[in-house]
PDB file of N, CA and C in Angstrom:
ATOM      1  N   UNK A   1      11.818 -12.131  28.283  1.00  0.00           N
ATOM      2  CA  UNK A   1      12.593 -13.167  27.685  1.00  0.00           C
ATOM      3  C   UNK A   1      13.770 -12.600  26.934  1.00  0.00           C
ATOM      4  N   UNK A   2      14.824 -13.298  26.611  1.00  0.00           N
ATOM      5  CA  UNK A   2      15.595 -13.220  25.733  1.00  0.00           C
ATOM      6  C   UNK A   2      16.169 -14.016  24.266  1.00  0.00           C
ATOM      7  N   UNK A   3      15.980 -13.236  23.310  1.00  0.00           N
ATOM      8  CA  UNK A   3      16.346 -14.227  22.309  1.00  0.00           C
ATOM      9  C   UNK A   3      17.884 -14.628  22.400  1.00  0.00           C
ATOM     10  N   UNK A   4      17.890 -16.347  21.524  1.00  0.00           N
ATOM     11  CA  UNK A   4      19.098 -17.053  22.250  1.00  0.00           C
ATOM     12  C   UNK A   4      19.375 -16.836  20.380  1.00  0.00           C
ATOM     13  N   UNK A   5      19.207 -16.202  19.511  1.00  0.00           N
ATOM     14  CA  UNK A   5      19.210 -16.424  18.090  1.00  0.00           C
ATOM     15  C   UNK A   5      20.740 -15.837  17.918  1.00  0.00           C
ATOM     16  N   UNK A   6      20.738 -14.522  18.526  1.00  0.00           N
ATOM     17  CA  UNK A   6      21.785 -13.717  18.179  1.00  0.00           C
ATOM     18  C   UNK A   6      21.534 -13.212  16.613  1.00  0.00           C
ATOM     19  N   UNK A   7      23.104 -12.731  16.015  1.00  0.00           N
ATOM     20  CA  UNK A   7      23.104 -12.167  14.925  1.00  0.00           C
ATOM     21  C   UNK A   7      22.474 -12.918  13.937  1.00  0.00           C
ATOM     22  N   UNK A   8      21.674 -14.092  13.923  1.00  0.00           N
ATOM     23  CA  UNK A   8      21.040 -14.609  12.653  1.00  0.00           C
ATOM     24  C   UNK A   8      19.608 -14.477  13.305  1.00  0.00           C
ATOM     25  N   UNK A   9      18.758 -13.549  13.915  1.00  0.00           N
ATOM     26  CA  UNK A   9      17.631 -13.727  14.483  1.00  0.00           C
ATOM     27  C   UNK A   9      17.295 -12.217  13.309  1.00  0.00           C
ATOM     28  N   UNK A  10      16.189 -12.808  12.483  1.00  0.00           N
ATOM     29  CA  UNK A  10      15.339 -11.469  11.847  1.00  0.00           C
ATOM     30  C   UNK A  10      14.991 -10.345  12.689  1.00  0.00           C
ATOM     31  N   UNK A  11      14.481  -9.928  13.667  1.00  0.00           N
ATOM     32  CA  UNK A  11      13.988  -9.416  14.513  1.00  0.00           C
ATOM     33  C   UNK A  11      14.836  -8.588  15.301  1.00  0.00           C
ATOM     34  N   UNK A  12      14.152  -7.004  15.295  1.00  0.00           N
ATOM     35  CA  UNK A  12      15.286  -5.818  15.919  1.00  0.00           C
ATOM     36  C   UNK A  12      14.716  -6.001  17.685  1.00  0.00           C
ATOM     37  N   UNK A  13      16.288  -6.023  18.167  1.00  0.00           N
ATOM     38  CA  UNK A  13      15.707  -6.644  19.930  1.00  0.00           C
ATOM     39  C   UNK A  13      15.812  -5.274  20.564  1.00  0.00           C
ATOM     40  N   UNK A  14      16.186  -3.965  20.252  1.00  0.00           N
ATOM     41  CA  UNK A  14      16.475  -2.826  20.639  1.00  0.00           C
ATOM     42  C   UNK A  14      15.338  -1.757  20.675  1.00  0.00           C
ATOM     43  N   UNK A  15      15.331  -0.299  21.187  1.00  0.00           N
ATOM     44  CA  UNK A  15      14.196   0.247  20.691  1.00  0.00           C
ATOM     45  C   UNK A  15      15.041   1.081  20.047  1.00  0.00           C
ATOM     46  N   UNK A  16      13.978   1.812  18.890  1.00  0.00           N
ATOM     47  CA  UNK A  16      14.643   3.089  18.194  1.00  0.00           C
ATOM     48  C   UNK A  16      14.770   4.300  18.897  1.00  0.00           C
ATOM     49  N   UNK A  17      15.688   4.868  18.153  1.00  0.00           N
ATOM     50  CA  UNK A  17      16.596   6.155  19.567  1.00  0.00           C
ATOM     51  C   UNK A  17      15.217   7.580  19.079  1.00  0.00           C
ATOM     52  N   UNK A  18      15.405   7.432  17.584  1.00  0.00           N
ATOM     53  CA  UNK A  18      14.397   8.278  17.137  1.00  0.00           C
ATOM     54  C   UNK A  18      13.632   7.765  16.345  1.00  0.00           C
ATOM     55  N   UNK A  19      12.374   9.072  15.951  1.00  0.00           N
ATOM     56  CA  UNK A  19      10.959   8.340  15.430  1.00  0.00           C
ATOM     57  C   UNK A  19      10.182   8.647  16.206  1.00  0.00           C
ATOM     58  N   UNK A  20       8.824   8.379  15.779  1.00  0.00           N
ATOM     59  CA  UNK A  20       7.715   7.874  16.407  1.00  0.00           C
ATOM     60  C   UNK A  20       7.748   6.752  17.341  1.00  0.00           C
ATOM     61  N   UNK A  21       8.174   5.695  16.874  1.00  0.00           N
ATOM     62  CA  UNK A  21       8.438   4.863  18.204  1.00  0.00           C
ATOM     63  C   UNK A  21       9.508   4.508  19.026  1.00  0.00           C
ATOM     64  N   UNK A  22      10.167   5.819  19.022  1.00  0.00           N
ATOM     65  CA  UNK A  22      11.050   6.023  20.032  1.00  0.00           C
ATOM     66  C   UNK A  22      10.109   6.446  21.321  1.00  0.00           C
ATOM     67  N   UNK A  23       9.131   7.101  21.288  1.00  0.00           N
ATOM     68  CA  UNK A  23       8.363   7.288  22.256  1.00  0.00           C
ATOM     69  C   UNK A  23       7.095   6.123  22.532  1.00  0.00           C
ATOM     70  N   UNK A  24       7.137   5.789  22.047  1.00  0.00           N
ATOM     71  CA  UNK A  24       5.990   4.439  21.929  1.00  0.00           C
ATOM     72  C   UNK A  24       5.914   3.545  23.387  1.00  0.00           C
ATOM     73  N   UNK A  25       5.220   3.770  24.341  1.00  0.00           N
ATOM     74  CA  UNK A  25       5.024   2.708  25.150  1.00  0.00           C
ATOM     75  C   UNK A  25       4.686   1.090  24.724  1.00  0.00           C
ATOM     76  N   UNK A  26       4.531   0.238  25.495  1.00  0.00           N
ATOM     77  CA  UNK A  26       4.073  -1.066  25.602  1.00  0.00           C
ATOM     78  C   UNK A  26       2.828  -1.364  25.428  1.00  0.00           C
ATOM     79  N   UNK A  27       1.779  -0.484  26.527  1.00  0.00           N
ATOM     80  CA  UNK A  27       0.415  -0.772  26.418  1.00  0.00           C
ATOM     81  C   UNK A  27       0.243  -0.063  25.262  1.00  0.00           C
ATOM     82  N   UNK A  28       0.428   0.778  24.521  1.00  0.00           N
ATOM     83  CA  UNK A  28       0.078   2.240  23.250  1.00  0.00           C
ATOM     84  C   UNK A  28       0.191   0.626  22.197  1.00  0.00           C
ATOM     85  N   UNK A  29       1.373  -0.068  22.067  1.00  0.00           N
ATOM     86  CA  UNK A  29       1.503  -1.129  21.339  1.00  0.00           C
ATOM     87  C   UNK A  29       0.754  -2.200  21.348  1.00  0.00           C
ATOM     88  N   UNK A  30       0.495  -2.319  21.871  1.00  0.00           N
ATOM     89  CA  UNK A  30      -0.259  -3.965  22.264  1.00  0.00           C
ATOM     90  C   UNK A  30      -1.802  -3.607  22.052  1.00  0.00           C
ATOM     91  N   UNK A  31      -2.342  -1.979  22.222  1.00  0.00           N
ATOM     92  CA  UNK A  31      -3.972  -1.967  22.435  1.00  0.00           C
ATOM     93  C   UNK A  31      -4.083  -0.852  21.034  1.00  0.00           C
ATOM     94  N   UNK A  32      -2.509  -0.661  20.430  1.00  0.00           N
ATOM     95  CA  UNK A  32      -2.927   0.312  18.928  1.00  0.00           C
ATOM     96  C   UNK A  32      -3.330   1.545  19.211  1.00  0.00           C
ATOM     97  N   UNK A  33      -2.794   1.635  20.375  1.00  0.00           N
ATOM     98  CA  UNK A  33      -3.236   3.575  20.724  1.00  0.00           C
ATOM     99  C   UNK A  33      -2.036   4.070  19.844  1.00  0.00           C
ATOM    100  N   UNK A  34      -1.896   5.372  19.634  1.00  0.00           N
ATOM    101  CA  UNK A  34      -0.765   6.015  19.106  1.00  0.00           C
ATOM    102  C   UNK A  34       0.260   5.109  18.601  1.00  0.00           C
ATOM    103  N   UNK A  35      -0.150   4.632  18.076  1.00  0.00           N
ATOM    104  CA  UNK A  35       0.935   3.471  17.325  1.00  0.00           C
ATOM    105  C   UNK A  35       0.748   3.479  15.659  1.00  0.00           C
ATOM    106  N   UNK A  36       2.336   4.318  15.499  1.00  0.00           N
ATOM    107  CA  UNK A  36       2.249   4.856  14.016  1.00  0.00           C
ATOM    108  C   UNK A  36       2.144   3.256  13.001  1.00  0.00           C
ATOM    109  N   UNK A  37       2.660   2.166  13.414  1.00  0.00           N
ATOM    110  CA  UNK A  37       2.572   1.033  12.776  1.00  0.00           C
ATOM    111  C   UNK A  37       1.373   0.680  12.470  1.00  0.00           C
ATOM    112  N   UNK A  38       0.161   0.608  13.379  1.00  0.00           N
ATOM    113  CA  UNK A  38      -0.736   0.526  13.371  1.00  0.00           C
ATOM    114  C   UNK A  38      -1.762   1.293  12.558  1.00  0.00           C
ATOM    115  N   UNK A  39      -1.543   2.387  12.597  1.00  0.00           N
ATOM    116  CA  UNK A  39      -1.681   3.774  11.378  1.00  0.00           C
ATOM    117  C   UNK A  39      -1.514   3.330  10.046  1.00  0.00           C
ATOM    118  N   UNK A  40      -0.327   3.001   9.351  1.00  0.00           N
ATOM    119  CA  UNK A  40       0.185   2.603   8.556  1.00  0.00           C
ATOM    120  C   UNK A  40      -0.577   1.394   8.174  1.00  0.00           C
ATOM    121  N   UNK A  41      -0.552   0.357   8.623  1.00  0.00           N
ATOM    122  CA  UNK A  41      -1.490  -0.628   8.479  1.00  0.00           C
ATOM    123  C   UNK A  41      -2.832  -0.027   7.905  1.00  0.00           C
ATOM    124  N   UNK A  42      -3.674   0.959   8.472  1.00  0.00           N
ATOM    125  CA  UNK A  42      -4.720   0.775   8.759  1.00  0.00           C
ATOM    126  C   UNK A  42      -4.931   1.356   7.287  1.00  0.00           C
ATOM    127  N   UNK A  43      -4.114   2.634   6.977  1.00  0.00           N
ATOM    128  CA  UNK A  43      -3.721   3.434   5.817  1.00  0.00           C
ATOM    129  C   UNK A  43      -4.137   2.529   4.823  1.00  0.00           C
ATOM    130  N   UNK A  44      -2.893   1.558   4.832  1.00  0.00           N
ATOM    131  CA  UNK A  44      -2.560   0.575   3.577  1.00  0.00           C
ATOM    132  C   UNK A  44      -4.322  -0.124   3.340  1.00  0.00           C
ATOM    133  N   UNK A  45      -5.072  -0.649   4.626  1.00  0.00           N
ATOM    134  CA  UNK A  45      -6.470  -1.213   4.512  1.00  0.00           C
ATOM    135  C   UNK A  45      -7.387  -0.313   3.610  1.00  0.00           C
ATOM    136  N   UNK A  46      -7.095   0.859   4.047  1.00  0.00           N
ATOM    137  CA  UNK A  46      -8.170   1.738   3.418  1.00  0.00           C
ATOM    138  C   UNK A  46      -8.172   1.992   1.783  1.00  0.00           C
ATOM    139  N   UNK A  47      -7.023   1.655   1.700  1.00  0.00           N
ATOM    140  CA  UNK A  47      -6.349   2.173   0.454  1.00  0.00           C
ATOM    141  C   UNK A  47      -6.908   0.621  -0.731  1.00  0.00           C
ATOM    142  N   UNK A  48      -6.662  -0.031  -0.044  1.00  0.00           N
ATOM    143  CA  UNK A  48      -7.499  -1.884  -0.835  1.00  0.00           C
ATOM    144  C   UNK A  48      -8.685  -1.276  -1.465  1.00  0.00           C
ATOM    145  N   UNK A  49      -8.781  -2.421  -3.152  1.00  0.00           N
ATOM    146  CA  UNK A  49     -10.139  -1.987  -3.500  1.00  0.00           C
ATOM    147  C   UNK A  49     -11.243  -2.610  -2.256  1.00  0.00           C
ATOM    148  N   UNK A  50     -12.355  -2.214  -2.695  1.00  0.00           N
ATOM    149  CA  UNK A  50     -13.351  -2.902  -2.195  1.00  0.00           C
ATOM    150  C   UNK A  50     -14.637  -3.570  -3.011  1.00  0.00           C
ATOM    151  N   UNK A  51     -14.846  -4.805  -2.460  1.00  0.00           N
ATOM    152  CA  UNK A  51     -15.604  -5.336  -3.367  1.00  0.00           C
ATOM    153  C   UNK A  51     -17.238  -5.088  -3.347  1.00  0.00           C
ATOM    154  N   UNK A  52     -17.457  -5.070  -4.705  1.00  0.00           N
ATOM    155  CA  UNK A  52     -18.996  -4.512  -5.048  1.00  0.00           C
ATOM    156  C   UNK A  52     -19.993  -5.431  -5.456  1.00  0.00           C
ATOM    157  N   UNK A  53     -21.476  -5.236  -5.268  1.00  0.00           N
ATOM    158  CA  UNK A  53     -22.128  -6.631  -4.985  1.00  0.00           C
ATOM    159  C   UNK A  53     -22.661  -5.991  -6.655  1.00  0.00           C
ATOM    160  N   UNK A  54     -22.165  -7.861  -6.857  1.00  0.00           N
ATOM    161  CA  UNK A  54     -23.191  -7.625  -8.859  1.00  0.00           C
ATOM    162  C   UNK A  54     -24.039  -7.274  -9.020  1.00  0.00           C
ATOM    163  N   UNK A  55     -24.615  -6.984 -10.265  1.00  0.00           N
ATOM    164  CA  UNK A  55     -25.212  -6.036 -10.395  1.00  0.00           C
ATOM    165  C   UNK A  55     -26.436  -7.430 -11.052  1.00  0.00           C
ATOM    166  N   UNK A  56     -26.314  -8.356 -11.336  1.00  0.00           N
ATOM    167  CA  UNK A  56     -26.837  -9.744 -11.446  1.00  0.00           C
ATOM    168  C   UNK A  56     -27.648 -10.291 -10.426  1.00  0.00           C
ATOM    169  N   UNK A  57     -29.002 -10.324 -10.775  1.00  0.00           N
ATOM    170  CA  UNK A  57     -29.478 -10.462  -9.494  1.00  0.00           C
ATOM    171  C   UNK A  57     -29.353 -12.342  -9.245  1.00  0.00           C
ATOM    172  N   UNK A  58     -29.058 -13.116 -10.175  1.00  0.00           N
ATOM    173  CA  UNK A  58     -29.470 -14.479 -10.556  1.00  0.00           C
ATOM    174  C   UNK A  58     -27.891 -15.320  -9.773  1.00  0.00           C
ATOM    175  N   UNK A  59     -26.840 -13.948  -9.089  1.00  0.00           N
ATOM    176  CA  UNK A  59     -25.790 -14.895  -8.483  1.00  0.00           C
ATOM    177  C   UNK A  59     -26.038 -14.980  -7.296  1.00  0.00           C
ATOM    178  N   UNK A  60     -25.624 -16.265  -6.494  1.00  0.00           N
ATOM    179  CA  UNK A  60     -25.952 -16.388  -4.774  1.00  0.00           C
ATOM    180  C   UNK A  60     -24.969 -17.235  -4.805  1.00  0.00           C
ATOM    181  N   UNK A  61     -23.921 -17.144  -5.316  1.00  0.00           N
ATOM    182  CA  UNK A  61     -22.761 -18.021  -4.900  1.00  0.00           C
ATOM    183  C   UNK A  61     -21.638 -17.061  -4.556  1.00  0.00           C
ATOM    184  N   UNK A  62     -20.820 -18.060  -3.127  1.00  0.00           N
ATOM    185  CA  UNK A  62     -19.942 -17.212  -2.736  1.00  0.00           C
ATOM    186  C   UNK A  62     -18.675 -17.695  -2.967  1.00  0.00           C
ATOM    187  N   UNK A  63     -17.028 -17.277  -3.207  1.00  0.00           N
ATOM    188  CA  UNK A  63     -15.924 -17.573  -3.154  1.00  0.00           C
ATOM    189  C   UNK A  63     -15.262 -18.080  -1.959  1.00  0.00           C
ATOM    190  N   UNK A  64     -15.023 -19.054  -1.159  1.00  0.00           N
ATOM    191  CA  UNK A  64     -14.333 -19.222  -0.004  1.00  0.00           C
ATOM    192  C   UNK A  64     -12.889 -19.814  -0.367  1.00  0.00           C
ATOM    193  N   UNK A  65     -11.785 -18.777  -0.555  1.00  0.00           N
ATOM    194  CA  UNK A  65     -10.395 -18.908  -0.470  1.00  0.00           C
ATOM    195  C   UNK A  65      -9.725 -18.895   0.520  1.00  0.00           C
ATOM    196  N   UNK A  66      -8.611 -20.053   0.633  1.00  0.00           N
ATOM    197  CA  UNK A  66      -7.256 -20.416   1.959  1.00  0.00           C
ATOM    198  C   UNK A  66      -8.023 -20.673   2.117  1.00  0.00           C
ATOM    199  N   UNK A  67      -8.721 -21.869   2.361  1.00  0.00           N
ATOM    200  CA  UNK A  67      -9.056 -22.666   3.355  1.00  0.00           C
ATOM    201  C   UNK A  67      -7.777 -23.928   3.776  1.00  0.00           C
ATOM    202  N   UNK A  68      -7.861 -23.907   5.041  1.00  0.00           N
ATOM    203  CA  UNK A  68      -6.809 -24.960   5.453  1.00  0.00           C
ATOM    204  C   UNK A  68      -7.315 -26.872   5.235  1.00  0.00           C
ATOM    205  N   UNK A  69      -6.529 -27.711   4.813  1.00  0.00           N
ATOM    206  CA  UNK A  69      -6.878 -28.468   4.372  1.00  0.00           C
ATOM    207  C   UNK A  69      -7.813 -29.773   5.495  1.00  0.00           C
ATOM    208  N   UNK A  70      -7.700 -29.074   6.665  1.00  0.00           N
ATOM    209  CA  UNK A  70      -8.641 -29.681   7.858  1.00  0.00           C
ATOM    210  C   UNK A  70      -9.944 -29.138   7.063  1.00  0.00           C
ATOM    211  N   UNK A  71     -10.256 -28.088   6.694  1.00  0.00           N
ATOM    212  CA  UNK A  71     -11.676 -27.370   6.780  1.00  0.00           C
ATOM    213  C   UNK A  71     -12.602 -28.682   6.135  1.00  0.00           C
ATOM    214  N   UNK A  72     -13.738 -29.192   6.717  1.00  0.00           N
ATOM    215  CA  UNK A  72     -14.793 -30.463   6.336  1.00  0.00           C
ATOM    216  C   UNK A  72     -15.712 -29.055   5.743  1.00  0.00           C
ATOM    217  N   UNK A  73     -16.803 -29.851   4.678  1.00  0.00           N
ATOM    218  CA  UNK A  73     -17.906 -29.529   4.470  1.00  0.00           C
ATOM    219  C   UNK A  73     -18.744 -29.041   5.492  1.00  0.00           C
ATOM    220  N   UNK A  74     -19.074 -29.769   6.472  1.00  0.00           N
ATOM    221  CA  UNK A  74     -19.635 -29.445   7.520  1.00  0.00           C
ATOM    222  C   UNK A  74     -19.287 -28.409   8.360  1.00  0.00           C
ATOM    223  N   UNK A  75     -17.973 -28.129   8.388  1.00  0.00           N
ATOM    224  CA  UNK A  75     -17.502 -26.637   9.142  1.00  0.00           C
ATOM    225  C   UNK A  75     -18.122 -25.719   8.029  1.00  0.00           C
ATOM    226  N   UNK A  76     -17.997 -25.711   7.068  1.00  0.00           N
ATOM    227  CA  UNK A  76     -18.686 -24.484   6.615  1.00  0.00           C
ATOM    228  C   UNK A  76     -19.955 -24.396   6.247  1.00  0.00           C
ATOM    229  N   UNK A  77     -20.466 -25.308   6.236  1.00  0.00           N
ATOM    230  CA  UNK A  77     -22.132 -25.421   6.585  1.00  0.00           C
ATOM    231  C   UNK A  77     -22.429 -24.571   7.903  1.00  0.00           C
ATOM    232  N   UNK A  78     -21.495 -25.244   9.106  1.00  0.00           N
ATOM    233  CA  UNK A  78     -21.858 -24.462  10.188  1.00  0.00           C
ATOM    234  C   UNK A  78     -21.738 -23.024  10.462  1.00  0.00           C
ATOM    235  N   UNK A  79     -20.471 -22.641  10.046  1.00  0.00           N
ATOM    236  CA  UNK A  79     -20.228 -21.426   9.373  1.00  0.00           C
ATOM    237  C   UNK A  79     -21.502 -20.422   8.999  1.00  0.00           C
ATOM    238  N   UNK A  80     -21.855 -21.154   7.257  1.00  0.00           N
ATOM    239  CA  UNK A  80     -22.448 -19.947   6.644  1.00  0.00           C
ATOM    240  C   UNK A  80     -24.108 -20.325   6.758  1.00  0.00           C
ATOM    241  N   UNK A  81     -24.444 -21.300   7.619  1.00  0.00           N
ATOM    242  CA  UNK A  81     -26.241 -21.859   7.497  1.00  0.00           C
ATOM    243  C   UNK A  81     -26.996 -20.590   8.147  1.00  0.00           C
ATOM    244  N   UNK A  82     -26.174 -19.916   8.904  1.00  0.00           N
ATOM    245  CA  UNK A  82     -26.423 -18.803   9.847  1.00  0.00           C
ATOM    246  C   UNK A  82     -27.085 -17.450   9.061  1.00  0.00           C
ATOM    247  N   UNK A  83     -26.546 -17.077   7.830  1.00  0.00           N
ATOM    248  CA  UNK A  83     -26.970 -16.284   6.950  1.00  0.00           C
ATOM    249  C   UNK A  83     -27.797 -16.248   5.899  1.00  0.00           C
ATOM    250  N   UNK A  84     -28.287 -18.085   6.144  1.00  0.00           N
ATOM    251  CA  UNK A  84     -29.744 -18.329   4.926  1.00  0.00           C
ATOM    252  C   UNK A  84     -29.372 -20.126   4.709  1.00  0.00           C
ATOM    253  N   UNK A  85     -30.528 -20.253   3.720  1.00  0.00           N
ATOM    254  CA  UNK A  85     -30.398 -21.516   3.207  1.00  0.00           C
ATOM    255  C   UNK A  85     -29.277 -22.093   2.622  1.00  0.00           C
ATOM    256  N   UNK A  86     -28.949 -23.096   2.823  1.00  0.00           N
ATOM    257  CA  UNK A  86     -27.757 -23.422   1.928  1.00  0.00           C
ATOM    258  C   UNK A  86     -28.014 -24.186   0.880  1.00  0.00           C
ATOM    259  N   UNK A  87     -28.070 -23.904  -0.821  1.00  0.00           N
ATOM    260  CA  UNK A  87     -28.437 -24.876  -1.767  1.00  0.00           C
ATOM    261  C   UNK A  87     -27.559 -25.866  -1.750  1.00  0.00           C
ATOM    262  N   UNK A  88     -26.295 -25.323  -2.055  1.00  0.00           N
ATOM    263  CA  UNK A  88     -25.531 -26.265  -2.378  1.00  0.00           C
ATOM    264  C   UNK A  88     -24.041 -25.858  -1.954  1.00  0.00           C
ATOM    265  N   UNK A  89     -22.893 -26.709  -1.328  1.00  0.00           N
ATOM    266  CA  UNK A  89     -21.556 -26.388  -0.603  1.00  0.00           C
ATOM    267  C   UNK A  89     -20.549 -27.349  -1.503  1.00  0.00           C
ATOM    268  N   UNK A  90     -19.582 -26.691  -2.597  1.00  0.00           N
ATOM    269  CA  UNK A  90     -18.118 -27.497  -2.694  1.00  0.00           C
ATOM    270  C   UNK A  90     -17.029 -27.027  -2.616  1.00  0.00           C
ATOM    271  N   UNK A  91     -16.613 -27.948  -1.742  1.00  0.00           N
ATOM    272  CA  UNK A  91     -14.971 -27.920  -1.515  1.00  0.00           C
ATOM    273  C   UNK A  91     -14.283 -28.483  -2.478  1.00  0.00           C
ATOM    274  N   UNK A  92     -13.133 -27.511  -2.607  1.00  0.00           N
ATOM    275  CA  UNK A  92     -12.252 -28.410  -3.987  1.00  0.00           C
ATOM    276  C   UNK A  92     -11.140 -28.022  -2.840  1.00  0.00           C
ATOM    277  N   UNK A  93     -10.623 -29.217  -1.856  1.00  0.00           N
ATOM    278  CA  UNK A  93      -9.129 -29.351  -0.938  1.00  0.00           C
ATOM    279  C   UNK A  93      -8.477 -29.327  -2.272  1.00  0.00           C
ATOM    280  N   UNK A  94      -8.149 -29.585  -3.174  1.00  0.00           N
ATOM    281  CA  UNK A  94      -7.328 -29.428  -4.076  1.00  0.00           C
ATOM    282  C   UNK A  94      -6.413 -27.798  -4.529  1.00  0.00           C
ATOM    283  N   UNK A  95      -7.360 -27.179  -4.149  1.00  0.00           N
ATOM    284  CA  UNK A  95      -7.167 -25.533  -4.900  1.00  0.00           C
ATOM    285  C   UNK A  95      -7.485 -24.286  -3.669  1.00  0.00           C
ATOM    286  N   UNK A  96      -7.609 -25.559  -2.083  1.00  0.00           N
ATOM    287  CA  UNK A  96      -8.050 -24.619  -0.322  1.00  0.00           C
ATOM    288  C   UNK A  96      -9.161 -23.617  -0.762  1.00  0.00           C
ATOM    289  N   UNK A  97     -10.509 -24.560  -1.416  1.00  0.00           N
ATOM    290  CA  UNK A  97     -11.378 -23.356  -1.570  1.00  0.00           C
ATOM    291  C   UNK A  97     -12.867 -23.764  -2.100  1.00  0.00           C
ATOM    292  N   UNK A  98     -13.775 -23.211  -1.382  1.00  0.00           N
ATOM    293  CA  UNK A  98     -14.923 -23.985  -1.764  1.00  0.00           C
ATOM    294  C   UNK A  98     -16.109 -22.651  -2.585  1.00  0.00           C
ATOM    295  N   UNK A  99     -17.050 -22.977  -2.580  1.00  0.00           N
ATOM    296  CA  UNK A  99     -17.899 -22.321  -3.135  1.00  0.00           C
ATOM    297  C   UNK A  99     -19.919 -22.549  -2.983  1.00  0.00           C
ATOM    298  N   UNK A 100     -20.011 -22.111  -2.086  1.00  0.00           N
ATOM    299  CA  UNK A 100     -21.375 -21.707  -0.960  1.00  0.00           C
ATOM    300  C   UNK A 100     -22.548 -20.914  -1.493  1.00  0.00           C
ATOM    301  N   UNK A 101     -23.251 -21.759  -2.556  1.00  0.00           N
ATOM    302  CA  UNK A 101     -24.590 -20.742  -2.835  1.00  0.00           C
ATOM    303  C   UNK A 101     -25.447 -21.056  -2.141  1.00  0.00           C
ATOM    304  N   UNK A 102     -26.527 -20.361  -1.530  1.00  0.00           N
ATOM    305  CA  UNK A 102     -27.455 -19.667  -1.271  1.00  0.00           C
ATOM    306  C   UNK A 102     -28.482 -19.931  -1.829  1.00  0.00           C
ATOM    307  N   UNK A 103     -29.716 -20.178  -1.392  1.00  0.00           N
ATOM    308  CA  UNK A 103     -30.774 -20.321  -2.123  1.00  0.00           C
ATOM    309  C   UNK A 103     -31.942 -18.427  -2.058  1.00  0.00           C
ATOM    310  N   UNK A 104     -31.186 -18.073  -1.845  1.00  0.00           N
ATOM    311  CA  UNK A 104     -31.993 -16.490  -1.678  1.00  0.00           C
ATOM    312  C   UNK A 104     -30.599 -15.723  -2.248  1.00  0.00           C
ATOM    313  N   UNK A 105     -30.555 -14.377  -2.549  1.00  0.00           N
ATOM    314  CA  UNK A 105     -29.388 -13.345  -2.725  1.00  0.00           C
ATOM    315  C   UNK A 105     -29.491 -13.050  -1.129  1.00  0.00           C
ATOM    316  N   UNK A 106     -30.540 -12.321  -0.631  1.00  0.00           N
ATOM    317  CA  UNK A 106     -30.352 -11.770   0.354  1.00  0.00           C
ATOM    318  C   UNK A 106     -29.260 -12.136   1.647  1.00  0.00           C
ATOM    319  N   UNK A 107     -29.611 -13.849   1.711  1.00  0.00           N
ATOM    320  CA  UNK A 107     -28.245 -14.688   2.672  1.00  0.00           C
ATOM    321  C   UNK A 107     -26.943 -14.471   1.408  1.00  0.00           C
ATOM    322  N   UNK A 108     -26.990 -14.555   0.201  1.00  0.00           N
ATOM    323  CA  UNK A 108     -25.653 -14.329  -0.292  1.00  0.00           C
ATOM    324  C   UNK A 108     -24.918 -13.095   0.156  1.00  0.00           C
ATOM    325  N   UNK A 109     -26.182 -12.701   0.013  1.00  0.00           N
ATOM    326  CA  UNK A 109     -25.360 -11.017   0.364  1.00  0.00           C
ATOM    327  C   UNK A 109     -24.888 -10.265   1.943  1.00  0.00           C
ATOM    328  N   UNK A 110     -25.676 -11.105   2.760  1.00  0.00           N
ATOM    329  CA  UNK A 110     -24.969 -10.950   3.999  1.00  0.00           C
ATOM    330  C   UNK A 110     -23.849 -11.535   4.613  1.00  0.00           C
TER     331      UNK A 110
END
């Protein structure tokens, strides 16, 4: 294809002369083989804290943030019923985010 944007299109339509992905194939891109972007990415992932399970044994509630304002109760019932009992499910569409305890830790924690 070709973009019809021209000089107001964000997006570089050229390849780089030098670099790393001056040599960069198509498939290397698309499947993340040798693909320094992809690297970089992965870098930046590793580098994120990571979250640690409390040290509280009495929590079984979970955070569900961005949720899109389609998401029903029932999608995430279906969702999380898979990993244990569900006590209790609320959505607050107000704030895209609900909150899913568990009647065991063990389904919280998976």
């Amino acid at each position: 294809g070709e973009c019809r944007r021209g000089v107001e299109c964000p997006y570089r339509h050229e390849m780089p002369e030098t670099g790393e992905l001056s040599v960069q194939n198509i498939k290397d891109r698309y499947y993340g083989v040798n693909d320094p972007v992809a690297k970089k990415l992965m870098r930046k992932a590793s580098d994120m804290p990571v979250l640690e399970v409390p040290d509280d044994q009495s929590i079984m509630t979970l955070y569900v943030g961005g949720l899109d304002a389609r998401v029903t109760e029932q999608d995430l019932k279906d969702q999380f019923y898979h990993f244990g009992e569900i006590k209790s499910l609320r959505v607050i569409t107000r704030q895209a985010c609900a909150f899913v305890t568990f009647t065991t830790r063990k389904a919280a924690e998976e």
